[in-house]
PDB file of N, CA and C in Angstrom:
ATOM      1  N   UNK A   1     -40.999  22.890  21.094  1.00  0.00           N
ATOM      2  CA  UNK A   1     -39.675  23.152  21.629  1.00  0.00           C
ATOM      3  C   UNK A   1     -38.966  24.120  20.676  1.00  0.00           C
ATOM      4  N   UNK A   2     -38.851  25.189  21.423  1.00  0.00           N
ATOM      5  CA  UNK A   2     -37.408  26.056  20.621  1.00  0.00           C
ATOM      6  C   UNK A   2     -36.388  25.249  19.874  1.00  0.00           C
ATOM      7  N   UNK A   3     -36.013  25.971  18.914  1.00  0.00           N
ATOM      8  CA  UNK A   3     -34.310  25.815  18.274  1.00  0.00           C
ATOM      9  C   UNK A   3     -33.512  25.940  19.469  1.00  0.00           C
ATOM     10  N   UNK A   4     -33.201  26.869  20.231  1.00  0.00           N
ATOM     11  CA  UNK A   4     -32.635  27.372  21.382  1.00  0.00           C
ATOM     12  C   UNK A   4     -32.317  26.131  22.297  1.00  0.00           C
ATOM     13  N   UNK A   5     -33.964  25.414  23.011  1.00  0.00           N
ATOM     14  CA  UNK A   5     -33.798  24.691  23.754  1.00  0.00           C
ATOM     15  C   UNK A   5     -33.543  23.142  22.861  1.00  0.00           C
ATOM     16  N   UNK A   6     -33.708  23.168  21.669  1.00  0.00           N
ATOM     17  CA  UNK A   6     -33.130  21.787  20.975  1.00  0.00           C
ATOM     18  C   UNK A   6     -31.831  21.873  21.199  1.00  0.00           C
ATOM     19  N   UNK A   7     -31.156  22.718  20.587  1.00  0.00           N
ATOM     20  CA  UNK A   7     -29.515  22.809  20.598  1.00  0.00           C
ATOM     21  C   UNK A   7     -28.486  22.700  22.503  1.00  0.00           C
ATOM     22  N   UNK A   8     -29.460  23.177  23.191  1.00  0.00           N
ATOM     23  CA  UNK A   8     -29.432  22.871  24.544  1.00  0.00           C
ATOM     24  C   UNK A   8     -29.240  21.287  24.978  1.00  0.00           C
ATOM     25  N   UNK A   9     -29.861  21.015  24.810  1.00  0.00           N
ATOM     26  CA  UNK A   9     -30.497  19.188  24.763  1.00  0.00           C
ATOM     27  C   UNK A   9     -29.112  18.425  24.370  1.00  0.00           C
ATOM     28  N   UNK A  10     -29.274  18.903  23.004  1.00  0.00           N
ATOM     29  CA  UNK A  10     -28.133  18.012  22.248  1.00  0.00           C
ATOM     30  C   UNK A  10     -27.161  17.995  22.662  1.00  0.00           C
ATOM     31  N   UNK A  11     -26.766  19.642  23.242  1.00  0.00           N
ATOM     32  CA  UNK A  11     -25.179  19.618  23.605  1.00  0.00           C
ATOM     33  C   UNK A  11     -25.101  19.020  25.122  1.00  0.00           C
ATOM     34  N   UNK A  12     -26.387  19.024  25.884  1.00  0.00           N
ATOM     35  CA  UNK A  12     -26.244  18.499  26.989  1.00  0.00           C
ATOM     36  C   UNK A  12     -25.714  16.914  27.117  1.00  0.00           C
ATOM     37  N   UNK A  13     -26.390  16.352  26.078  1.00  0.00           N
ATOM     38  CA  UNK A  13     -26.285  14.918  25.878  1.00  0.00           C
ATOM     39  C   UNK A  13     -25.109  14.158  25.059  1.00  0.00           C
ATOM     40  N   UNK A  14     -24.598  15.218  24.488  1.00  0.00           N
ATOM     41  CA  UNK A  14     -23.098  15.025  24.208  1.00  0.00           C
ATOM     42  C   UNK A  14     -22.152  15.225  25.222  1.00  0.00           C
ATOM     43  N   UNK A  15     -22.505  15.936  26.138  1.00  0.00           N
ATOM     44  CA  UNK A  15     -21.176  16.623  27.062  1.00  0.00           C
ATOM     45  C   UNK A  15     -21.417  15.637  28.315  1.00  0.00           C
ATOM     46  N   UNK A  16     -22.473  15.281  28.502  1.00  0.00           N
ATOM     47  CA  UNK A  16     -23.153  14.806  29.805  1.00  0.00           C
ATOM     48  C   UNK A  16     -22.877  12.665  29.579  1.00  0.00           C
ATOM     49  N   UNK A  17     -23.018  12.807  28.170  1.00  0.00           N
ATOM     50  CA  UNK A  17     -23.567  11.398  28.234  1.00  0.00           C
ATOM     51  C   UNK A  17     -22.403  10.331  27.195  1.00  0.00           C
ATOM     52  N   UNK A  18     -22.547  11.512  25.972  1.00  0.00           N
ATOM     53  CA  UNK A  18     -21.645  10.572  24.852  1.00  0.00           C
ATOM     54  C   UNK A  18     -19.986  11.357  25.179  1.00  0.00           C
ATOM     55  N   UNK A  19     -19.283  12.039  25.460  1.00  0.00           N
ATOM     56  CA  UNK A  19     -18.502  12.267  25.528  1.00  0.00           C
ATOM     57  C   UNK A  19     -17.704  11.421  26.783  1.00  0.00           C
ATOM     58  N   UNK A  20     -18.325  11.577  27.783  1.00  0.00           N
ATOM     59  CA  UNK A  20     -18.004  10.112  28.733  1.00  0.00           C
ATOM     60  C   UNK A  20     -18.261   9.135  28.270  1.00  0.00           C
ATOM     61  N   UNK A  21     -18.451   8.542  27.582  1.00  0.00           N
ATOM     62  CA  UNK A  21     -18.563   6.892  27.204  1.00  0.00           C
ATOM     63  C   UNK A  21     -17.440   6.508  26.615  1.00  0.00           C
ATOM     64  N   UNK A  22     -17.719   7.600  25.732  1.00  0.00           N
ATOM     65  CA  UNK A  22     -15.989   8.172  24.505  1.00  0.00           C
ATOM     66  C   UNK A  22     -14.763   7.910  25.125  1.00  0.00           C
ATOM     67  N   UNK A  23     -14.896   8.953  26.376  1.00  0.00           N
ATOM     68  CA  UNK A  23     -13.482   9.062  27.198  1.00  0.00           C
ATOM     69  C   UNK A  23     -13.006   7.365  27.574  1.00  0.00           C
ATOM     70  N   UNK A  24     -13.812   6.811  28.332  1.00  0.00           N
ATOM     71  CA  UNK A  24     -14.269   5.447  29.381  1.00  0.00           C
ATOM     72  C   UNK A  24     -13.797   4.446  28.460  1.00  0.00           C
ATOM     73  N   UNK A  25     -14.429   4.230  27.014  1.00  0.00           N
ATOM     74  CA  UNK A  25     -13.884   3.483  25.540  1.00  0.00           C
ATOM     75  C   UNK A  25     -12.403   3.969  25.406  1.00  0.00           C
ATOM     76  N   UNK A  26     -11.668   4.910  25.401  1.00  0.00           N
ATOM     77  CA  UNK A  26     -11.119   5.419  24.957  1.00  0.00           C
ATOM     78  C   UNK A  26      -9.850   5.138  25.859  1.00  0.00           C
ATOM     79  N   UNK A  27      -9.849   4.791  27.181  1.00  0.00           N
ATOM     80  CA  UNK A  27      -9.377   4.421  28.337  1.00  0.00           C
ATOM     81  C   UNK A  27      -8.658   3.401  28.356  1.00  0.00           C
ATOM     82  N   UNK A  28     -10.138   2.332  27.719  1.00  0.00           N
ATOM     83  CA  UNK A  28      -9.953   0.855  27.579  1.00  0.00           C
ATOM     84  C   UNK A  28      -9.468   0.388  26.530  1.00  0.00           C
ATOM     85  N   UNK A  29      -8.838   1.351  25.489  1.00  0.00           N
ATOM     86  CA  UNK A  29      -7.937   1.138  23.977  1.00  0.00           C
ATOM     87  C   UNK A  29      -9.407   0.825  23.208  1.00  0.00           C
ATOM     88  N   UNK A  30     -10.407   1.182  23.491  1.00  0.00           N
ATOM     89  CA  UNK A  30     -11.915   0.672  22.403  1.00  0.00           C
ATOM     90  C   UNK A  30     -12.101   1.734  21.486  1.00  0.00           C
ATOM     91  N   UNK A  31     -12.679   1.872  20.785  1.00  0.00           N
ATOM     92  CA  UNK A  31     -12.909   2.820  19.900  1.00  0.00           C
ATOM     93  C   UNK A  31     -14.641   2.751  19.608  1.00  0.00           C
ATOM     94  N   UNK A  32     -14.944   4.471  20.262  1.00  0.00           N
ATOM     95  CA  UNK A  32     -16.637   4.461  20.108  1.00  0.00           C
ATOM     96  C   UNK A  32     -17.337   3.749  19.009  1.00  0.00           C
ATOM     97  N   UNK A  33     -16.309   4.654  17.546  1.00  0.00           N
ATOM     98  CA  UNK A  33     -17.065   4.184  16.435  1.00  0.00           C
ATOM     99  C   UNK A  33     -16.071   3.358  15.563  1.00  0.00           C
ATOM    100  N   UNK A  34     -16.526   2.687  14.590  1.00  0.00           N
ATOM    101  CA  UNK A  34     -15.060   2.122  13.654  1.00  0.00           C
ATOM    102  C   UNK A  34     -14.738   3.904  13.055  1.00  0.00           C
ATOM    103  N   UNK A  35     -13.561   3.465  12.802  1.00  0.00           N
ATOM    104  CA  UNK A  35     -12.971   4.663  11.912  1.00  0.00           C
ATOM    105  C   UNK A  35     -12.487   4.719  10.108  1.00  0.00           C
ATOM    106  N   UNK A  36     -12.775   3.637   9.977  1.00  0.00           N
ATOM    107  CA  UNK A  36     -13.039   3.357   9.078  1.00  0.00           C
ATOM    108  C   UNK A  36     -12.962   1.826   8.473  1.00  0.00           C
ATOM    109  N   UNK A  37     -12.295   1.503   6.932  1.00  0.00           N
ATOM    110  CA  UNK A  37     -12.043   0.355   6.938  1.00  0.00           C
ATOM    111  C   UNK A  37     -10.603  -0.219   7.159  1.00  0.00           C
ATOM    112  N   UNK A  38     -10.794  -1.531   7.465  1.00  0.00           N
ATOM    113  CA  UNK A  38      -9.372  -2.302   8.245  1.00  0.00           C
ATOM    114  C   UNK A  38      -8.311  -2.057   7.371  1.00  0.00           C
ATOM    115  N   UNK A  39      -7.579  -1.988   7.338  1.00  0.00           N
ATOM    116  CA  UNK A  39      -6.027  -1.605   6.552  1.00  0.00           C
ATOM    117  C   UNK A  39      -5.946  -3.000   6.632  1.00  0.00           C
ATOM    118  N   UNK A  40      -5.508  -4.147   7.345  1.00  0.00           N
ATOM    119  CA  UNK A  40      -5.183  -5.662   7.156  1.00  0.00           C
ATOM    120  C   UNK A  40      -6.201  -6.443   6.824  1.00  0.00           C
ATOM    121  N   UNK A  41      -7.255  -6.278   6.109  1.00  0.00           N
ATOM    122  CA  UNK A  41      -8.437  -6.613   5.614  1.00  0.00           C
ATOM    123  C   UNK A  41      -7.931  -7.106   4.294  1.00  0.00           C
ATOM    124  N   UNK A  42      -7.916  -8.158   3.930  1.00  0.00           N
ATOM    125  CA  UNK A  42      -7.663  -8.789   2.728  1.00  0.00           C
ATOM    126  C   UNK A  42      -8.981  -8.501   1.900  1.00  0.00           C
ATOM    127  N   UNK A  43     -10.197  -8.454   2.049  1.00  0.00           N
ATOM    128  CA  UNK A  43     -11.112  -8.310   1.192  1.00  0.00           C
ATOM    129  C   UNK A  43     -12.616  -8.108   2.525  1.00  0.00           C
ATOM    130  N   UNK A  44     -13.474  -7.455   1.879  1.00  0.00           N
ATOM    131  CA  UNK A  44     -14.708  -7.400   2.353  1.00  0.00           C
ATOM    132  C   UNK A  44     -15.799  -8.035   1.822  1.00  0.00           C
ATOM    133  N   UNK A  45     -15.432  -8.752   1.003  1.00  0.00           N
ATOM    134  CA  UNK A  45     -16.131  -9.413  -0.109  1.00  0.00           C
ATOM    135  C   UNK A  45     -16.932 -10.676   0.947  1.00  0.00           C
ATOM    136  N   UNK A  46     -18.540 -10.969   1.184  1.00  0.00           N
ATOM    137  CA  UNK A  46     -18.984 -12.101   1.804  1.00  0.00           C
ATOM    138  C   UNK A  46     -19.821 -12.882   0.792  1.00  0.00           C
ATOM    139  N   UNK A  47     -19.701 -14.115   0.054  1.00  0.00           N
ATOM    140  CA  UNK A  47     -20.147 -14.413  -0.606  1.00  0.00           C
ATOM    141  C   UNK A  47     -22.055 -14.701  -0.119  1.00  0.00           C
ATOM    142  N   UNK A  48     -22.883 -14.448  -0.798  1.00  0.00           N
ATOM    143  CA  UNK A  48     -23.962 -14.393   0.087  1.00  0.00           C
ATOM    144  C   UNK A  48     -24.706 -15.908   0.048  1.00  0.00           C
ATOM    145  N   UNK A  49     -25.538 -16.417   0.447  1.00  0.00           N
ATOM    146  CA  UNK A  49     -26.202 -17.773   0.947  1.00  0.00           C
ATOM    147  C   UNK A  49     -27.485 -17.540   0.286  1.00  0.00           C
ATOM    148  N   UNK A  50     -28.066 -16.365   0.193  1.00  0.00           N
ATOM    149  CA  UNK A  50     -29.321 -16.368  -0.226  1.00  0.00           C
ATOM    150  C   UNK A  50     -29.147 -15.607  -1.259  1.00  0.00           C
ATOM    151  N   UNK A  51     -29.573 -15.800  -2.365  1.00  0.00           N
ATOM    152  CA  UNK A  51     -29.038 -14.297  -3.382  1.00  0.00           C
ATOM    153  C   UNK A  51     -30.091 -13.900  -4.408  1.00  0.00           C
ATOM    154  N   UNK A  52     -31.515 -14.125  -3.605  1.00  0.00           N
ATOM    155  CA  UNK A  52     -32.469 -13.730  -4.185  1.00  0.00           C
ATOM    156  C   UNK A  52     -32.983 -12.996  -2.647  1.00  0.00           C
ATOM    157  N   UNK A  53     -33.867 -11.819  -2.744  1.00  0.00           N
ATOM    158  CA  UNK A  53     -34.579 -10.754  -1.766  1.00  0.00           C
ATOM    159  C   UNK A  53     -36.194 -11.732  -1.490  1.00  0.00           C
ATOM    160  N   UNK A  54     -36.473 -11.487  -0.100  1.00  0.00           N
ATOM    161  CA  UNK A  54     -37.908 -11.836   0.003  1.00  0.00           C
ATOM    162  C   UNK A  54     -38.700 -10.419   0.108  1.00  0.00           C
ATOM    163  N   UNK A  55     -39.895 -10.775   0.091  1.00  0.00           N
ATOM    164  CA  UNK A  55     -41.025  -9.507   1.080  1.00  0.00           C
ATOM    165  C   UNK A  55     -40.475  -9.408   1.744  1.00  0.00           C
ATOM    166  N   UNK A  56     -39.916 -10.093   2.926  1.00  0.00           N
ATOM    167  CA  UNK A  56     -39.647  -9.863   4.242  1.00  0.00           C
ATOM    168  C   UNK A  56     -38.678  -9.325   4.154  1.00  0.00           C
ATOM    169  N   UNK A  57     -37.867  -9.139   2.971  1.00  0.00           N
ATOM    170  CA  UNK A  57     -36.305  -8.407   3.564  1.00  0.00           C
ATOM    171  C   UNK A  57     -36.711  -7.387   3.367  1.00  0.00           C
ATOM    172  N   UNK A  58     -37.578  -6.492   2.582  1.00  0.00           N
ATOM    173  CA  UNK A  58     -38.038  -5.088   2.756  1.00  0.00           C
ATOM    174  C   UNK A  58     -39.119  -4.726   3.778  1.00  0.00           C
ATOM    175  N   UNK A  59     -39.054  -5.512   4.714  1.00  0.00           N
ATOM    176  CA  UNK A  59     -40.390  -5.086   5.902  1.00  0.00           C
ATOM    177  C   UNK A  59     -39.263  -4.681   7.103  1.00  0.00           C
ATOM    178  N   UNK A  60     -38.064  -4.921   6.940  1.00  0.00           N
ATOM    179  CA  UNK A  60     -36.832  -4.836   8.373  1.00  0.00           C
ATOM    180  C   UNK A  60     -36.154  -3.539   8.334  1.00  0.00           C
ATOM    181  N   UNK A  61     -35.855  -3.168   9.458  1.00  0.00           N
ATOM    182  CA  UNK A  61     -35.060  -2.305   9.317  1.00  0.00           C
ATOM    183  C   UNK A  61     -35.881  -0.543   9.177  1.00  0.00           C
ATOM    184  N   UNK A  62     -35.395   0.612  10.240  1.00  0.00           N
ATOM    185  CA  UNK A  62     -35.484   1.750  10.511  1.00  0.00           C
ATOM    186  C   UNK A  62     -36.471   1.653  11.888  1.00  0.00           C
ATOM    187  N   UNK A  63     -36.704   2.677  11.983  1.00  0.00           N
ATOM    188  CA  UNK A  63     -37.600   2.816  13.585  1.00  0.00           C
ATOM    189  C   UNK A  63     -39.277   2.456  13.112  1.00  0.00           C
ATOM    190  N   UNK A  64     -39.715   1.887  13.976  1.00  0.00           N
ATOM    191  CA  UNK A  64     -41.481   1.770  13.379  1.00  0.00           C
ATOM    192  C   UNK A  64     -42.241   2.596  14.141  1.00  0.00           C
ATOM    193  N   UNK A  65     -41.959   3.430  14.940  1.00  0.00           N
ATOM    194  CA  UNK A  65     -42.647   4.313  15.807  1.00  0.00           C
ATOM    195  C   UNK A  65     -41.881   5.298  17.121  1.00  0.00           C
ATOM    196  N   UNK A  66     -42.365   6.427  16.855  1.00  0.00           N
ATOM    197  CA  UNK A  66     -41.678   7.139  17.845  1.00  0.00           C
ATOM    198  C   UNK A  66     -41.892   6.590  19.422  1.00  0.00           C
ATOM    199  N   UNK A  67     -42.501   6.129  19.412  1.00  0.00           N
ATOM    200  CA  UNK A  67     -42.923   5.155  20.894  1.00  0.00           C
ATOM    201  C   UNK A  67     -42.091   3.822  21.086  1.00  0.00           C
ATOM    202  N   UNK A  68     -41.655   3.500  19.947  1.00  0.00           N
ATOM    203  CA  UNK A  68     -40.967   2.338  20.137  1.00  0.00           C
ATOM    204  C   UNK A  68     -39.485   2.299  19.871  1.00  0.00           C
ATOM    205  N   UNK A  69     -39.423   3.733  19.708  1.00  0.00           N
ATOM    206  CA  UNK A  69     -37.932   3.923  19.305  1.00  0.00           C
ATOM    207  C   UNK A  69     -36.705   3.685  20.385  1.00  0.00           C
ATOM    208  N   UNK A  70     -36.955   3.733  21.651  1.00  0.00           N
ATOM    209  CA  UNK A  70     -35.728   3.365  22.600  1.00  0.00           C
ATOM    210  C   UNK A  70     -35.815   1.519  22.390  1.00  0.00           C
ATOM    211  N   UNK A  71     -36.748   0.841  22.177  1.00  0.00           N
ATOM    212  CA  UNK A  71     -36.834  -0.188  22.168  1.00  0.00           C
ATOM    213  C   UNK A  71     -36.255  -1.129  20.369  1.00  0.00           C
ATOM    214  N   UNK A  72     -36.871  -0.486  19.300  1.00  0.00           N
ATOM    215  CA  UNK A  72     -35.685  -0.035  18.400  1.00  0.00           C
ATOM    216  C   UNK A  72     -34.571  -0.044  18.503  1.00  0.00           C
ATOM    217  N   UNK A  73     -33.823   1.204  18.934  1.00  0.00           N
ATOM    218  CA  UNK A  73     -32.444   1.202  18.756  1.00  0.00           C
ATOM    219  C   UNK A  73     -32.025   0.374  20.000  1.00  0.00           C
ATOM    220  N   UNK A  74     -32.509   0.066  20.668  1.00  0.00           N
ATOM    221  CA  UNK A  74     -31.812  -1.131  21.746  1.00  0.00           C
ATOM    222  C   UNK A  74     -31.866  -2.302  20.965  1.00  0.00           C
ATOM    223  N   UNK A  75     -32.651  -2.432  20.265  1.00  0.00           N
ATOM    224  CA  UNK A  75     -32.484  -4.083  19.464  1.00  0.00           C
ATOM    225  C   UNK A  75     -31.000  -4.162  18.441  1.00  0.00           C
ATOM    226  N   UNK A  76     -30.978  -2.732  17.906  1.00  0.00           N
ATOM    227  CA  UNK A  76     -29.699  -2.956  16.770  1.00  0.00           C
ATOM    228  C   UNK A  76     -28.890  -2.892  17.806  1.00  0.00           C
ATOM    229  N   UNK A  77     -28.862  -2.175  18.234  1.00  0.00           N
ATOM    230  CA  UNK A  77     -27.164  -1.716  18.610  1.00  0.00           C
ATOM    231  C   UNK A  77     -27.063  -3.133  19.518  1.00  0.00           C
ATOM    232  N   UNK A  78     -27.956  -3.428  20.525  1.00  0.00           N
ATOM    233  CA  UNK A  78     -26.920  -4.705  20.980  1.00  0.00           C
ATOM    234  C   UNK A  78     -27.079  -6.057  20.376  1.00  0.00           C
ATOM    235  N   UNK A  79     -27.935  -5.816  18.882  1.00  0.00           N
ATOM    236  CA  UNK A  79     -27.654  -7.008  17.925  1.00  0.00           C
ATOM    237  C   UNK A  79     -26.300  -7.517  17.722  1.00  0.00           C
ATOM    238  N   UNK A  80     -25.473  -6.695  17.266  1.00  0.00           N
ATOM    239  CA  UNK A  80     -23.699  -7.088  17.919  1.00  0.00           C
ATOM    240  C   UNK A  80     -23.549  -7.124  19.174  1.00  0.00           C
ATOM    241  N   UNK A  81     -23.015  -8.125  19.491  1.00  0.00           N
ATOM    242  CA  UNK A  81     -22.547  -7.872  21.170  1.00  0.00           C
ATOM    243  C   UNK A  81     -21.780  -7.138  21.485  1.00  0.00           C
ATOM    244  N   UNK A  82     -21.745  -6.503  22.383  1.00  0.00           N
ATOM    245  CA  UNK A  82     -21.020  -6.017  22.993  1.00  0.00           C
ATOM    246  C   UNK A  82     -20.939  -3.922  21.982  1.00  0.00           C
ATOM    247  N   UNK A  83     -21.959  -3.691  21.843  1.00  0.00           N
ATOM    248  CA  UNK A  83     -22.270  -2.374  20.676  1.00  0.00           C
ATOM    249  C   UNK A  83     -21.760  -1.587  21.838  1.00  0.00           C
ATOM    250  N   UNK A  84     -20.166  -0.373  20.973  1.00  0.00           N
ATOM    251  CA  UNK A  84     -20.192   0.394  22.070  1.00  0.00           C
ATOM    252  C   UNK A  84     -21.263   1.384  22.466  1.00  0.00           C
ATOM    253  N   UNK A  85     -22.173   2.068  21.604  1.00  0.00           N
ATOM    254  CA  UNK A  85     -23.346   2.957  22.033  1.00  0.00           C
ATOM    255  C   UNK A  85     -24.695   2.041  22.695  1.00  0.00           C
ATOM    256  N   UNK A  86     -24.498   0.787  23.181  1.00  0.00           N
ATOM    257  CA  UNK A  86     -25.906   0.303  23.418  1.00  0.00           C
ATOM    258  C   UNK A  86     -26.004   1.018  25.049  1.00  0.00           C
ATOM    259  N   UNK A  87     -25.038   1.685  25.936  1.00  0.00           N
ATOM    260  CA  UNK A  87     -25.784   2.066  27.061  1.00  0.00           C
ATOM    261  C   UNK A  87     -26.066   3.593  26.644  1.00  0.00           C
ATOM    262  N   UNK A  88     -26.251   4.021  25.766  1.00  0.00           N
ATOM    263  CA  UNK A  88     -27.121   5.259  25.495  1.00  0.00           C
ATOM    264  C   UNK A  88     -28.447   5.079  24.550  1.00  0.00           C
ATOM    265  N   UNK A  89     -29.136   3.782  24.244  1.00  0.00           N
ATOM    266  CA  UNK A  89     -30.048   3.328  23.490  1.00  0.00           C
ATOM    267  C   UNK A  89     -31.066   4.318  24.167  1.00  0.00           C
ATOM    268  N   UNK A  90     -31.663   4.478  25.041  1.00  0.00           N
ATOM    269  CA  UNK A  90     -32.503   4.881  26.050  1.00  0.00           C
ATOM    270  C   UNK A  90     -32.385   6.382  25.676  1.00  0.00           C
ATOM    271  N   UNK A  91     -30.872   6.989  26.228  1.00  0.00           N
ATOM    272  CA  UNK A  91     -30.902   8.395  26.448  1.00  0.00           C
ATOM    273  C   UNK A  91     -31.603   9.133  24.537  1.00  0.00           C
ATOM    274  N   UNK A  92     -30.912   8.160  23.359  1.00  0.00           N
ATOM    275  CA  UNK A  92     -30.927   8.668  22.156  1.00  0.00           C
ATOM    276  C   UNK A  92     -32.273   8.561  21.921  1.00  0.00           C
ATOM    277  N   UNK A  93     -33.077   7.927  21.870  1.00  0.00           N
ATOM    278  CA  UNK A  93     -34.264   7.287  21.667  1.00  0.00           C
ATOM    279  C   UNK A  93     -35.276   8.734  21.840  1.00  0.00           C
ATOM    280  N   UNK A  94     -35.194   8.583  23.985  1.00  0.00           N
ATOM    281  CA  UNK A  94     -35.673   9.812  24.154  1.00  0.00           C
ATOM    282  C   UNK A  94     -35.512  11.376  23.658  1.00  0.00           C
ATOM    283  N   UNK A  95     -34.171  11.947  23.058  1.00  0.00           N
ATOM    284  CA  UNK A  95     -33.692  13.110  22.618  1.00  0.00           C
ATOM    285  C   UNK A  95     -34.556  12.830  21.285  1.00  0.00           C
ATOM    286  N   UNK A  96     -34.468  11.578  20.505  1.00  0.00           N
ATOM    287  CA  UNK A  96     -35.553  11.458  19.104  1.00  0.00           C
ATOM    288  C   UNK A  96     -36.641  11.857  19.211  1.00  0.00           C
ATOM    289  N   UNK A  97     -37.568  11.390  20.258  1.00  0.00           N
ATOM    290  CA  UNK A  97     -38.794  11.736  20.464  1.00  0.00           C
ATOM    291  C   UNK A  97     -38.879  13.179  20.920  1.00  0.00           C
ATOM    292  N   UNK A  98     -37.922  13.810  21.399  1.00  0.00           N
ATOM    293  CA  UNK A  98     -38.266  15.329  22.383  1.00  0.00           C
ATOM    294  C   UNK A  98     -38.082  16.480  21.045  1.00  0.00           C
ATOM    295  N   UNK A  99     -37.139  16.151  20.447  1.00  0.00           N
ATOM    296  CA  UNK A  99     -36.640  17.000  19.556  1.00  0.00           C
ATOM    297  C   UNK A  99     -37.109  16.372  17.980  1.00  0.00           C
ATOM    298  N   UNK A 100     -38.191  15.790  18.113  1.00  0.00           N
ATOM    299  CA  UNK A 100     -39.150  15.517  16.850  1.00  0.00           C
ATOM    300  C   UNK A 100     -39.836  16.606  16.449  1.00  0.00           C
ATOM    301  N   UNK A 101     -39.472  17.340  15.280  1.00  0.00           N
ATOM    302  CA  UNK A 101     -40.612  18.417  14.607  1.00  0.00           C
ATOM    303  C   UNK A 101     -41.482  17.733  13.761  1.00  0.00           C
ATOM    304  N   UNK A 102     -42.713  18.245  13.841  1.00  0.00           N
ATOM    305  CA  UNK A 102     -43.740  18.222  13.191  1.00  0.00           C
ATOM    306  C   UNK A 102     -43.595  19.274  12.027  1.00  0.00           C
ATOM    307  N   UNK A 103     -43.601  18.363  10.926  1.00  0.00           N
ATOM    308  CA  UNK A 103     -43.530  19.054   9.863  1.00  0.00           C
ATOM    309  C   UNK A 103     -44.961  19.340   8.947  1.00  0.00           C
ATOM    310  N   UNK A 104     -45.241  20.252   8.439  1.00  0.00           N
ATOM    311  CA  UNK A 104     -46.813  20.666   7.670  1.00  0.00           C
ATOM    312  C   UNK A 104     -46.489  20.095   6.631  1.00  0.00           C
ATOM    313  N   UNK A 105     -47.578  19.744   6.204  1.00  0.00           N
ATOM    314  CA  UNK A 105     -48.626  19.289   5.090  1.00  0.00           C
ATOM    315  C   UNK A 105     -48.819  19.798   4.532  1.00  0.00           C
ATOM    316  N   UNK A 106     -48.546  19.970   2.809  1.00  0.00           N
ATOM    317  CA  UNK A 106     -49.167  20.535   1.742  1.00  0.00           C
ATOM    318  C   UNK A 106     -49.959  19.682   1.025  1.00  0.00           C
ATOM    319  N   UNK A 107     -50.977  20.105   0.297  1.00  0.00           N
ATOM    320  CA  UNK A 107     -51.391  19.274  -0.961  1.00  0.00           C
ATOM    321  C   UNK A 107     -51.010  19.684  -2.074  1.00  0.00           C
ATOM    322  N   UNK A 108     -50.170  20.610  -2.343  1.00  0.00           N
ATOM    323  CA  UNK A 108     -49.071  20.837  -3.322  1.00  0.00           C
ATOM    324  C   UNK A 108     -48.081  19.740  -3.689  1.00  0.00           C
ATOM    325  N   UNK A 109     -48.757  19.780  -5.112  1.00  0.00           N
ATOM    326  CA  UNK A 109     -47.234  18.891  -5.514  1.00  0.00           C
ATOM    327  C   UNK A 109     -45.973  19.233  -5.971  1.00  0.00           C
ATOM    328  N   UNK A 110     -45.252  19.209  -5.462  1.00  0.00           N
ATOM    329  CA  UNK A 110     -43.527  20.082  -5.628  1.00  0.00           C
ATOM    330  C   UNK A 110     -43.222  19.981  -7.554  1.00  0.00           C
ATOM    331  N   UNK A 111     -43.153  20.967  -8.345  1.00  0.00           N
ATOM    332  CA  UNK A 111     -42.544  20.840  -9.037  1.00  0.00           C
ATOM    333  C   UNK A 111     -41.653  20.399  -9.807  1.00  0.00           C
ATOM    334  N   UNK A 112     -40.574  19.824  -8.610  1.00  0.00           N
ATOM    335  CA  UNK A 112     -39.567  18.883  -8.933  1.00  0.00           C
ATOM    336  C   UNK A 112     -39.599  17.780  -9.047  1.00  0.00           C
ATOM    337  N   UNK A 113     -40.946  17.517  -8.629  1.00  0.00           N
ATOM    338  CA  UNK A 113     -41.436  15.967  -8.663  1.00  0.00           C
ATOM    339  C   UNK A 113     -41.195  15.533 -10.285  1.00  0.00           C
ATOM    340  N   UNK A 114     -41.491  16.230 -11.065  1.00  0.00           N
ATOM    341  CA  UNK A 114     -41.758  15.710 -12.627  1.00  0.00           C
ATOM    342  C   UNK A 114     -40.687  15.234 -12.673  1.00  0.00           C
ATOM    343  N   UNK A 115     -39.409  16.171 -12.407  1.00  0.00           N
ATOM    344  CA  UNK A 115     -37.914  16.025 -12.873  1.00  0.00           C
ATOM    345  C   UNK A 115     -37.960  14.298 -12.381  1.00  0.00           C
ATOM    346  N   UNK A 116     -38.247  13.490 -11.918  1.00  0.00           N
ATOM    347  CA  UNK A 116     -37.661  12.233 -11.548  1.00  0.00           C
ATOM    348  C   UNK A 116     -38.919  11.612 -12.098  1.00  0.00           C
ATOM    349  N   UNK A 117     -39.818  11.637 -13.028  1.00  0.00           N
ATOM    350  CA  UNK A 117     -40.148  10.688 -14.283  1.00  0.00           C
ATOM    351  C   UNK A 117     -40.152  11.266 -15.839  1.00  0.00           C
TER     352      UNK A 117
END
């Protein structure tokens, strides 16, 4: 896929898809995204229950496959109920997979690598 026809895509799916949802939220006094943090928020502080890490807490979390990615981001987003982006899980998923570059392979090792030992 072109640059051309990527940038096509995207803006289609903003104008077509997320910008109406926006408006529709926006209607209903909702707000797409938070905007930031609560001003009447006394603290964010959650004391935690577990306060040691397992294996398992580093096996969770990001996409595990471009094939499984609408199914992915449908799990987070309507992990909260009521997620305002969960009826575009589908449309985003697919734009991930279409507008995925394949990036080359070197067996070069970058130079800059040293700098970080």
């Amino acid at each position: 896929m072109t640059e051309d026809k990527r940038q096509r895509e995207i803006k289609r799916f903003f104008d077509e898809q997320l910008l109406p949802l926006a408006a529709q939220l926006k209607a209903q006094g909702l707000p797409l995204l938070d905007a930031g943090p609560e001003p009447s928020a006394a603290s964010y502080f959650i004391p935690r229950q577990q306060r040691r890490m397992t294996p398992a807490d580093f096996d969770q979390g990001g996409l595990t496959s471009p094939e499984s990615a609408a199914q992915d981001i449908r799990k987070v987003w309507s992990a909260t109920a009521g997620h305002p982006l969960a009826p575009l899980a589908d449309s985003v998923a697919r734009l991930a997979v279409d507008l995925r570059q394949g990036q080359e392979q070197s067996g070069d090792v970058s130079t800059f690598i040293y700098a970080m030992y």
